[in-house]
N, C-alpha and C. Protein backbone atom coordinates (compact mmCIF):
# COMPACT_ATOMS: atom_id res chain seq x y z
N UNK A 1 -93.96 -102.86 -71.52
CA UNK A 1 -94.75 -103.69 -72.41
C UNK A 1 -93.82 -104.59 -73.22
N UNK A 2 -94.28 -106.16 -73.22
CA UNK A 2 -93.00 -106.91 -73.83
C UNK A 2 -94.27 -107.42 -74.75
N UNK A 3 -94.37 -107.81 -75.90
CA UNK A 3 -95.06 -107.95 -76.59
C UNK A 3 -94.62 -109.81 -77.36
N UNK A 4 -93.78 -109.90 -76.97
CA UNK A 4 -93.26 -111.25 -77.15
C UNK A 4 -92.98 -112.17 -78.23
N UNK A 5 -93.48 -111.17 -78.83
CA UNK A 5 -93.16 -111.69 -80.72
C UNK A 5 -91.71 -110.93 -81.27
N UNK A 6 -91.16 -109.97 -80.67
CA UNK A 6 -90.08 -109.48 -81.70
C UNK A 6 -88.71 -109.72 -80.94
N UNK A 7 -87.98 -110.22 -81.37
CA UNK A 7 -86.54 -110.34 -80.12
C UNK A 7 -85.15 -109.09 -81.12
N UNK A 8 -84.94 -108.40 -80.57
CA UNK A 8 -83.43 -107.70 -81.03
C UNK A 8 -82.33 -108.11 -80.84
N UNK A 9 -81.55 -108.47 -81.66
CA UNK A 9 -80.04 -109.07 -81.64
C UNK A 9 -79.11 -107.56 -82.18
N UNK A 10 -77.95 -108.24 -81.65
CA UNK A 10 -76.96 -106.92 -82.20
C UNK A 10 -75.85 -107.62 -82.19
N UNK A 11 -75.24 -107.13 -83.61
CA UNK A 11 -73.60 -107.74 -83.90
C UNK A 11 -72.50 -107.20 -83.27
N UNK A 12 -71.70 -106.00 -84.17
CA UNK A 12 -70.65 -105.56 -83.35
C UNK A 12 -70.64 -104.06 -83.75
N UNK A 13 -71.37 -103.56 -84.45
CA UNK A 13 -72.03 -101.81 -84.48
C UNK A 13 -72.63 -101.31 -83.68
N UNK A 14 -72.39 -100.95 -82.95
CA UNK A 14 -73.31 -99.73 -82.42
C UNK A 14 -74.29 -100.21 -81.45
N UNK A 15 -73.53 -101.60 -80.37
CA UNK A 15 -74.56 -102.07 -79.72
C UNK A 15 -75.49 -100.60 -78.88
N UNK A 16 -74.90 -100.50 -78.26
CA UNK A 16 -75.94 -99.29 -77.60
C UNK A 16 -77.17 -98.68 -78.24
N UNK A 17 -77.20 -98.48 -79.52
CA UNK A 17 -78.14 -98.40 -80.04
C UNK A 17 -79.56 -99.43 -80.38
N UNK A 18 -78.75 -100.62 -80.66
CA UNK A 18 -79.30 -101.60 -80.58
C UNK A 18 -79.98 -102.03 -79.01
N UNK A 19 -79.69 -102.31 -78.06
CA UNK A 19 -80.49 -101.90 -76.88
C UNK A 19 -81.12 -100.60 -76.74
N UNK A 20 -81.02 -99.56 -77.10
CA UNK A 20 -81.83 -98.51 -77.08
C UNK A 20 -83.05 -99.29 -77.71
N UNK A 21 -83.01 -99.63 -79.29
CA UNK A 21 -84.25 -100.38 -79.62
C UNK A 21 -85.12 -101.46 -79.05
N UNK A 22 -84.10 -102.45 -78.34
CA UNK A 22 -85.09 -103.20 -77.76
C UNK A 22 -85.60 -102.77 -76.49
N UNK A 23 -85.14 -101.93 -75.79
CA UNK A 23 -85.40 -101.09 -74.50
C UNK A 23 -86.95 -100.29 -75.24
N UNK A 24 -87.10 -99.53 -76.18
CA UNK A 24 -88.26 -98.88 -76.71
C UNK A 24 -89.33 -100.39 -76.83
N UNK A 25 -88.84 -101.43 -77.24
CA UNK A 25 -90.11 -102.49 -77.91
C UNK A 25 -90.34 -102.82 -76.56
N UNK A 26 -89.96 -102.81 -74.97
CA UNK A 26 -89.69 -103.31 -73.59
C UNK A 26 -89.48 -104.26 -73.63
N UNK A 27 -88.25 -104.74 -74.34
CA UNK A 27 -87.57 -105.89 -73.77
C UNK A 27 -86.27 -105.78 -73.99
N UNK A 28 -84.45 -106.83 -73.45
CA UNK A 28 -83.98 -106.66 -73.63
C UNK A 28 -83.11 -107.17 -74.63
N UNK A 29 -81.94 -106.73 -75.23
CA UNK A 29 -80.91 -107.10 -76.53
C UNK A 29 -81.05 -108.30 -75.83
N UNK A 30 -80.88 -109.29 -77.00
CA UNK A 30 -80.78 -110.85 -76.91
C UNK A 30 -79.06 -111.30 -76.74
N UNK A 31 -78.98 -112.57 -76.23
CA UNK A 31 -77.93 -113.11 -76.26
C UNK A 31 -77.51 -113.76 -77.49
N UNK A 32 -76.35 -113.46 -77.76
CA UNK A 32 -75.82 -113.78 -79.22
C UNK A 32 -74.26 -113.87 -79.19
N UNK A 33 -73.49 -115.17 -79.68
CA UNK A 33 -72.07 -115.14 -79.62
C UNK A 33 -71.88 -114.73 -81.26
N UNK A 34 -70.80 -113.61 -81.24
CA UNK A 34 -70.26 -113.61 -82.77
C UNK A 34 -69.10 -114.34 -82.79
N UNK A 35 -68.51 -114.76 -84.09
CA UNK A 35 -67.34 -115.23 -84.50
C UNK A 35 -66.75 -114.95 -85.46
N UNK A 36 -66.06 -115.50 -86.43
CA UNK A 36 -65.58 -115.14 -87.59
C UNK A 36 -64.62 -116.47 -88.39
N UNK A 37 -65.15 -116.67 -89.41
CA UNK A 37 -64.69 -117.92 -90.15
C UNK A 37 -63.50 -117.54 -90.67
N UNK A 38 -62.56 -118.48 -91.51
CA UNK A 38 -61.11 -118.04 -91.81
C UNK A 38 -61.23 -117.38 -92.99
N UNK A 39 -62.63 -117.43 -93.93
CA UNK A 39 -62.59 -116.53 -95.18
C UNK A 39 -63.38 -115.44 -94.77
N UNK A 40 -63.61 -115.02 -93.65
CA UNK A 40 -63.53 -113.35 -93.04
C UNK A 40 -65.34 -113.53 -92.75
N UNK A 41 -65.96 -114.55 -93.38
CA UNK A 41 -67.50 -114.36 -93.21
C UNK A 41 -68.02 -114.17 -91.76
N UNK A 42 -69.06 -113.81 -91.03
CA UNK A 42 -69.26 -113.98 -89.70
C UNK A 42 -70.09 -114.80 -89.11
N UNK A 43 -69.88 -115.37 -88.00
CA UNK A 43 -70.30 -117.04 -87.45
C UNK A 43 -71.71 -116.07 -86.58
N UNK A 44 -73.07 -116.18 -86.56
CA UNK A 44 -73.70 -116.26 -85.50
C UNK A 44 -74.01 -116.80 -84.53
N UNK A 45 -74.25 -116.63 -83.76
CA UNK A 45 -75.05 -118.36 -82.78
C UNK A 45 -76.02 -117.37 -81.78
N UNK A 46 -76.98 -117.71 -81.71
CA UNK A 46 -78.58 -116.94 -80.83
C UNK A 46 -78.64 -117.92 -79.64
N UNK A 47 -78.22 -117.30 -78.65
CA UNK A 47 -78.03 -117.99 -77.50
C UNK A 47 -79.44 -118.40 -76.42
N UNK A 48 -80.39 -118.34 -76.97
CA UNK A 48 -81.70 -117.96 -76.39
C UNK A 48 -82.73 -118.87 -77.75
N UNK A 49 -84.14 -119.41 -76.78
CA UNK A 49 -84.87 -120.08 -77.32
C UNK A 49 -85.85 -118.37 -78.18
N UNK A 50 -85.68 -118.89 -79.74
CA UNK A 50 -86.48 -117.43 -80.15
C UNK A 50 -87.44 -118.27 -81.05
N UNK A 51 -87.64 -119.52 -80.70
CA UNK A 51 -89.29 -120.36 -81.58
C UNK A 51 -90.35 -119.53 -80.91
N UNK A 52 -91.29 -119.10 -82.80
CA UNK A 52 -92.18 -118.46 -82.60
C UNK A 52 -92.20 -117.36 -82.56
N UNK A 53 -91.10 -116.84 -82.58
CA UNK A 53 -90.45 -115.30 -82.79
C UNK A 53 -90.59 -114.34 -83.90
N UNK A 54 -90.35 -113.26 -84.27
CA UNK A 54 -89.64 -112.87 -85.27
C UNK A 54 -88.38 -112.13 -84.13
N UNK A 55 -87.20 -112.40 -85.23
CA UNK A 55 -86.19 -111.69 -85.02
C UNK A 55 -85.68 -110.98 -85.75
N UNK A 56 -84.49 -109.94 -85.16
CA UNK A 56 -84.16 -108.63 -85.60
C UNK A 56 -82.58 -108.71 -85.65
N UNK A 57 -82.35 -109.04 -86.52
CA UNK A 57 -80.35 -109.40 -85.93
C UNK A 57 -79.79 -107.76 -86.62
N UNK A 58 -79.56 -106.78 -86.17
CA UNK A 58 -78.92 -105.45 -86.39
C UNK A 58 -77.37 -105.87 -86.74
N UNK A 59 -77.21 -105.07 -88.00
CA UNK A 59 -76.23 -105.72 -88.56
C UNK A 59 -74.57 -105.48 -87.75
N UNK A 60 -73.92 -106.35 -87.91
CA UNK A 60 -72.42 -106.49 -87.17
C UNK A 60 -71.60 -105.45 -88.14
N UNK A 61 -71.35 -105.19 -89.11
CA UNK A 61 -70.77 -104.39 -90.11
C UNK A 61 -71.85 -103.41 -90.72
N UNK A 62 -71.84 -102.22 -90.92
CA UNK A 62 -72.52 -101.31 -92.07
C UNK A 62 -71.35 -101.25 -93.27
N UNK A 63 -71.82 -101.79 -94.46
CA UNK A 63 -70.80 -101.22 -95.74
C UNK A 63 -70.76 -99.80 -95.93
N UNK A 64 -69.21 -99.44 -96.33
CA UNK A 64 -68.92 -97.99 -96.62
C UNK A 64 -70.14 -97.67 -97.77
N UNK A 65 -69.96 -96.23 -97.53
CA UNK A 65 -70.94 -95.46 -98.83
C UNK A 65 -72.26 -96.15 -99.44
């Protein structure tokens, strides 16, 4: 069942998990390039048409504690 409204993205945590989730909604992790700017922030880019969407970007870092 792909339901076509929710797309899952995943940064650099725990992809596997993150496809586990979009594998449960039946569809698959989205295409997504990461990067990283010179003051450490992180560059996204969603490689895929997601108009009309909601999306789910699973975060690239979890903060300690």
């Amino acid at each position: 069942m792909n339901n076509h409204k929710l797309k899952v993205f995943s940064g650099r945590a725990n992809i596997p998990l993150a496809e586990k989730i979009a594998r449960q909604l039946g569809d698959t992790l989205g295409r997504i390039t990461l990067g990283n700017f010179p003051d450490g922030e992180i560059s996204i880019r969603i490689e895929e048409d997601v108009r009309g969407r909601d999306v789910y970007i699973r975060p690239t870092d979890l903060p300690a504690g």
